[in-house]
N, C-alpha and C. Protein backbone atom coordinates (compact mmCIF):
# COMPACT_ATOMS: atom_id res chain seq x y z
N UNK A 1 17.12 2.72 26.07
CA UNK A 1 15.87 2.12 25.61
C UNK A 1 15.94 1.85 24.11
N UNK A 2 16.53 2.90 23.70
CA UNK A 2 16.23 2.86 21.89
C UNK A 2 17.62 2.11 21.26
N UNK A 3 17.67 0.48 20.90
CA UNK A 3 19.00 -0.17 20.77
C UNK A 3 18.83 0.29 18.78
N UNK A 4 19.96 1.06 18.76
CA UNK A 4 19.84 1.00 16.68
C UNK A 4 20.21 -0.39 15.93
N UNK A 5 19.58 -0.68 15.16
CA UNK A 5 19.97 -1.55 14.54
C UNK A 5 20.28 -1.47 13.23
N UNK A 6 21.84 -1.81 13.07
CA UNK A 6 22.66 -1.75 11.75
C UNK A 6 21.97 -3.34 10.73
N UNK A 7 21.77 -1.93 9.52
CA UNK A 7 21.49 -2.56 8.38
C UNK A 7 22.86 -2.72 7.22
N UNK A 8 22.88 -3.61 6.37
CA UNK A 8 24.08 -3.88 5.75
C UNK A 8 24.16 -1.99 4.68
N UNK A 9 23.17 -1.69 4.41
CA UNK A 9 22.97 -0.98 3.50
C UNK A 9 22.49 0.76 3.60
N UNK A 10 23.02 1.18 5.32
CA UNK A 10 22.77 2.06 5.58
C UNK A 10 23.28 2.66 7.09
N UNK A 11 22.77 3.58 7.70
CA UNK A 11 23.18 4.22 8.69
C UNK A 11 22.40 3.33 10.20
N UNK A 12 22.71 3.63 10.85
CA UNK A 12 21.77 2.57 11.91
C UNK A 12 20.22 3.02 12.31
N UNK A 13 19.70 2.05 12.29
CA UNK A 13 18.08 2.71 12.58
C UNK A 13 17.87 2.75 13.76
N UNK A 14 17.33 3.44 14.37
CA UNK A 14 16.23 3.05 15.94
C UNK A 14 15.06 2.32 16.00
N UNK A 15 14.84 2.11 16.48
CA UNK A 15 13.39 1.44 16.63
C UNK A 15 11.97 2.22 16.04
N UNK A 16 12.45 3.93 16.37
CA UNK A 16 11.63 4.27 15.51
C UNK A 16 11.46 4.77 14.26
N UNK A 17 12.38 4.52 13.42
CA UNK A 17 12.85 4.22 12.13
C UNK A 17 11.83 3.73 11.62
N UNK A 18 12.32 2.14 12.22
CA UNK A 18 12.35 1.09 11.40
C UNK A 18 10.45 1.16 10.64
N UNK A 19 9.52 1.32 11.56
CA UNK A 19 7.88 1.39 11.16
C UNK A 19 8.32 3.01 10.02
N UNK A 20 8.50 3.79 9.69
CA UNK A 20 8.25 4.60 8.99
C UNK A 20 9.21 3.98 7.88
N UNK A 21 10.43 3.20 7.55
CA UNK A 21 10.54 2.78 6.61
C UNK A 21 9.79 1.56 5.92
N UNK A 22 9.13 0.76 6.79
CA UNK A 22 8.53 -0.15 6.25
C UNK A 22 7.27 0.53 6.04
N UNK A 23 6.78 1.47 6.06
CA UNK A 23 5.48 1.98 5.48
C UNK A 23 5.37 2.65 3.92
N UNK A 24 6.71 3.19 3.46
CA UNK A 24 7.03 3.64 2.29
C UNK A 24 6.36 2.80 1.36
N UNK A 25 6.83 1.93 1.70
CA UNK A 25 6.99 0.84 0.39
C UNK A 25 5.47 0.00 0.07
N UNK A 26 4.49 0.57 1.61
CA UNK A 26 3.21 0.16 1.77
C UNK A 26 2.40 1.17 0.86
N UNK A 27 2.87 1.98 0.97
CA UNK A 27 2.06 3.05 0.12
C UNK A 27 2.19 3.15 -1.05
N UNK A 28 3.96 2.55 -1.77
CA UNK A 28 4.04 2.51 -3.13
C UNK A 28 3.34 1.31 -3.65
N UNK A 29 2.68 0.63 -2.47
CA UNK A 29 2.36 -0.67 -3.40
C UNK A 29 0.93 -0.39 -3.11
N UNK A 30 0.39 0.18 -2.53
CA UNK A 30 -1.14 0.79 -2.69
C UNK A 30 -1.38 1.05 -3.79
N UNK A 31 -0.51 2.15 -4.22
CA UNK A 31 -1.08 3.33 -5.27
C UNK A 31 -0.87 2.10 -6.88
N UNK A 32 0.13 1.04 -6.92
CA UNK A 32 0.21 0.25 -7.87
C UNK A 32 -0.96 -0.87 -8.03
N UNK A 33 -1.14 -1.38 -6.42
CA UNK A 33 -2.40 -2.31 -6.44
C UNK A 33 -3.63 -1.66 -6.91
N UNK A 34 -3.88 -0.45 -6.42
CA UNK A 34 -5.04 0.40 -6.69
C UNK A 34 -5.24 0.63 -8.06
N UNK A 35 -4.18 0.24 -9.29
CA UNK A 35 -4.54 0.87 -10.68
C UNK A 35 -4.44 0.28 -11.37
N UNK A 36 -4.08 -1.30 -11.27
CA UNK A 36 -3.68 -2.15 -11.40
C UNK A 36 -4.29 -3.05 -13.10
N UNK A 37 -5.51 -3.10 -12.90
CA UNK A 37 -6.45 -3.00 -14.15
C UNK A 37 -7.43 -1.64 -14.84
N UNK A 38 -6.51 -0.44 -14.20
CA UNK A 38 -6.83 0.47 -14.88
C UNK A 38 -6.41 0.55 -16.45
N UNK A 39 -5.01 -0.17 -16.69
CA UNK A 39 -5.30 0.12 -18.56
C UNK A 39 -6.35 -0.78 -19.18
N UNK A 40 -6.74 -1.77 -18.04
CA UNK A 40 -7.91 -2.71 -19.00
C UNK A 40 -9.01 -2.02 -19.29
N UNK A 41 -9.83 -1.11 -18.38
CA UNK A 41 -10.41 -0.69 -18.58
C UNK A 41 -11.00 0.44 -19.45
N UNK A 42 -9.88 0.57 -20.16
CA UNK A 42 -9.80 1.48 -21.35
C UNK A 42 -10.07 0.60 -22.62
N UNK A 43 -9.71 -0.47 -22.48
CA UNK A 43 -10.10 -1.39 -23.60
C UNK A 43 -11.47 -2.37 -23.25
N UNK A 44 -11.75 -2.05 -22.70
CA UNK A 44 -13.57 -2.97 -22.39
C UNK A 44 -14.86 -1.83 -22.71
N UNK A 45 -14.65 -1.24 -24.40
CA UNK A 45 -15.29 -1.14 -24.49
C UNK A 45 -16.61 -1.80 -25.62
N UNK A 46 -17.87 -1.09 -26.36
CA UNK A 46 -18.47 -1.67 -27.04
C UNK A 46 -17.58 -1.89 -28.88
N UNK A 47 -16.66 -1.01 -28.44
CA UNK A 47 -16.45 -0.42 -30.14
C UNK A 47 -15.39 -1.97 -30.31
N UNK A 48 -14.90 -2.29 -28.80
CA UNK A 48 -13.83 -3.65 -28.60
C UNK A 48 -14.19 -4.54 -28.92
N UNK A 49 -15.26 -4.95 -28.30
CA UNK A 49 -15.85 -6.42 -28.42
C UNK A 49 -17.34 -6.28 -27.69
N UNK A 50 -18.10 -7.15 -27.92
CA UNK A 50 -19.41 -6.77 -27.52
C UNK A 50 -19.80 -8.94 -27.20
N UNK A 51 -20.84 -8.80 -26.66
CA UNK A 51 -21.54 -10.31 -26.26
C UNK A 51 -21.47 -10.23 -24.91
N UNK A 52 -21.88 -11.40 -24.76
CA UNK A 52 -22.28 -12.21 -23.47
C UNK A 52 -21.20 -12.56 -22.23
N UNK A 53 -19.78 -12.52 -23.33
CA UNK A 53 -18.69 -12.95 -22.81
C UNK A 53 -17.85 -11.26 -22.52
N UNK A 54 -18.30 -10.73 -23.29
CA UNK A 54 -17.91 -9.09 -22.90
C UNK A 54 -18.23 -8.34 -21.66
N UNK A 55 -20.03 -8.87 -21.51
CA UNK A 55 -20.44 -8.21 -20.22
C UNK A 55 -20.38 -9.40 -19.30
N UNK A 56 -19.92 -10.55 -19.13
CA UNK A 56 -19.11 -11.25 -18.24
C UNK A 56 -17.66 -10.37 -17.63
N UNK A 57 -16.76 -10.21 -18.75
CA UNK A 57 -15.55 -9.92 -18.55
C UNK A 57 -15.93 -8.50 -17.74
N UNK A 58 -16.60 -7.90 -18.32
CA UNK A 58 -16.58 -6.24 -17.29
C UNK A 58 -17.50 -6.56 -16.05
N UNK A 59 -18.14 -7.86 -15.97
CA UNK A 59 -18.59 -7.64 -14.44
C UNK A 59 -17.73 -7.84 -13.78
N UNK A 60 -16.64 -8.54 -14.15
CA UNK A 60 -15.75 -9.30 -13.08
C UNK A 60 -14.73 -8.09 -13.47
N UNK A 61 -14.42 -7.75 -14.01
CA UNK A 61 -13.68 -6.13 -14.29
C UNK A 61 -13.53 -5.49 -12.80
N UNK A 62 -15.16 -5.08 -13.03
CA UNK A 62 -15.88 -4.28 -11.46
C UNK A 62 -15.43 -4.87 -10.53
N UNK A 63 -15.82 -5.90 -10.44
CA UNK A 63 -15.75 -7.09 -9.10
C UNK A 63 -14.11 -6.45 -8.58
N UNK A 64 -12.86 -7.06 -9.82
CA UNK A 64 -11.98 -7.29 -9.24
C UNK A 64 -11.07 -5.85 -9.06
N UNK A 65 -11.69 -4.97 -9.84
CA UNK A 65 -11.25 -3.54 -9.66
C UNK A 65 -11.42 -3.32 -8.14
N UNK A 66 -12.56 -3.40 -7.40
CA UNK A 66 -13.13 -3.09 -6.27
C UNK A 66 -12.29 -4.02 -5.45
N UNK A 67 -12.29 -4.81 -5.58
CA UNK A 67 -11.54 -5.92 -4.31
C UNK A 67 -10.18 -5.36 -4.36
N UNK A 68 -9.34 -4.81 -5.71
CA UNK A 68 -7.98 -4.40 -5.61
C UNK A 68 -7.77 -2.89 -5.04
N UNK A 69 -8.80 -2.12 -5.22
CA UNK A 69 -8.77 -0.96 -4.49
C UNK A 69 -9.15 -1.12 -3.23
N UNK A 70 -10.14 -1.88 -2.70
CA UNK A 70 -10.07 -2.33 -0.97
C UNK A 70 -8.82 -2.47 -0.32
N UNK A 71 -7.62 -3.96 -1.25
CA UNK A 71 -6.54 -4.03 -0.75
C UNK A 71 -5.60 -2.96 -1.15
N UNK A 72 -5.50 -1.82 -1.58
CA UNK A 72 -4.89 -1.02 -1.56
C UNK A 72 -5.16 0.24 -0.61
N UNK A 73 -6.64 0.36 -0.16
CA UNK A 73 -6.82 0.80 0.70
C UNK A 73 -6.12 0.60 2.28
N UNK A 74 -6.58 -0.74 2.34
CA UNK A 74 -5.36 -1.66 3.55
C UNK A 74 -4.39 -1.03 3.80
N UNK A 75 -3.59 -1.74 2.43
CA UNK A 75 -2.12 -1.01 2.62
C UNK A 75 -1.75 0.60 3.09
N UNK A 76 -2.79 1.40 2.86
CA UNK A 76 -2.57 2.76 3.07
C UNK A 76 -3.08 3.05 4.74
N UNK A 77 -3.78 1.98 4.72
CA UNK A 77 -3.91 2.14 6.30
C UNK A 77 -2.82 1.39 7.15
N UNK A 78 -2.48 0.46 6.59
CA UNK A 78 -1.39 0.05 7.38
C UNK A 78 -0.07 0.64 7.14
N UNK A 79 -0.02 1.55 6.35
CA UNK A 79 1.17 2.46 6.22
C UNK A 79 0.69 3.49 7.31
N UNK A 80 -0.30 4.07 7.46
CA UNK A 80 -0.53 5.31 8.42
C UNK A 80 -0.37 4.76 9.51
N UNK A 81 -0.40 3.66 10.31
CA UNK A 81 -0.50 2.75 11.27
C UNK A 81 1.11 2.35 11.72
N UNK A 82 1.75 1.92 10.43
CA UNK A 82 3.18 1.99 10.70
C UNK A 82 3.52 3.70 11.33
N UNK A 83 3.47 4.55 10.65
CA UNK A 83 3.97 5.79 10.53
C UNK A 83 3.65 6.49 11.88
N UNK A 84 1.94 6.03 12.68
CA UNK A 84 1.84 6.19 14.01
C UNK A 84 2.29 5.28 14.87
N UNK A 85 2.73 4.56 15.07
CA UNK A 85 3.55 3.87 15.92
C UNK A 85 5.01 4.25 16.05
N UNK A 86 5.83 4.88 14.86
CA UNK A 86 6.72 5.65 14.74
C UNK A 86 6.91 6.82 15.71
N UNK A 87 5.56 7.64 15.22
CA UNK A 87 5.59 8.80 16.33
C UNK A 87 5.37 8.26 17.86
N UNK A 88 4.55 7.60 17.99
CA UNK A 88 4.83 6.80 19.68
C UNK A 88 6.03 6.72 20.25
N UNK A 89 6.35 5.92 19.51
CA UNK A 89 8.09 5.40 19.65
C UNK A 89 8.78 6.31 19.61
N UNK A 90 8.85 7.96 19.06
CA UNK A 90 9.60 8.86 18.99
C UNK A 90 9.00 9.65 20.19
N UNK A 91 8.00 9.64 20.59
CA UNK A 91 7.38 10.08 21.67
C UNK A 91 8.34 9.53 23.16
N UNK A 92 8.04 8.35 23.26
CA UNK A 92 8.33 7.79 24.09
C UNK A 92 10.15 7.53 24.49
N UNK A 93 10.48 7.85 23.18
CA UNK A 93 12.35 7.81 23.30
C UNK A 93 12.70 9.19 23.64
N UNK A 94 11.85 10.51 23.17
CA UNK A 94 11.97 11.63 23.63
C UNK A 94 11.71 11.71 25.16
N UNK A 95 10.91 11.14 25.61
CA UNK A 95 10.60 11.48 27.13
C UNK A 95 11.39 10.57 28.35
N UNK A 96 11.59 9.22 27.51
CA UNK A 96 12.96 8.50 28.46
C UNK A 96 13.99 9.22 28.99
N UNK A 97 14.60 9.17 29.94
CA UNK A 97 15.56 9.67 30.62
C UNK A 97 16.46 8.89 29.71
């Protein structure tokens, strides 16, 4: 049931490998999407710049802070999602004859 498949750059995977390695890299890019305009926000403050165009820039700050932590949320779910389908697949190769 379980055919491995050789990568140029490693040992051969199984099938249920392959979802727990592609989830790694879901989660490293969470935790980067998620912080993404965190050093801006160290510099939006009053002592920085102040006006009309200041509290423009930090609404959309918010805005886009929030929309980038949603999609980093994603990603962390679709890493746990990879990672359970893994165990399925290890489930199911364990109980094959």
């Amino acid at each position: 049931l379980a055919v491995p498949v050789q990568l140029p750059y490693g040992p051969p995977m199984t099938p249920a490998d392959e979802p727990d390695a592609l989830a790694h890299p879901l989660d490293a890019g969470a935790g980067t999407v998620g912080a993404a305009l965190d050093p801006v926000v160290a510099h939006h403050r009053p002592d920085v710049w102040q006006g009309a165009r200041a509290t423009r820039f930090g609404q959309e700050l918010v805005e886009q802070r929030a929309w980038l932590r949603a999609a980093a949320d994603q990603l962390t779910v679709d890493a746990r999602l990879l990672r359970a389908r893994a165990a399925l697949l290890r489930t199911a190769q364990a109980l094959s004859p």
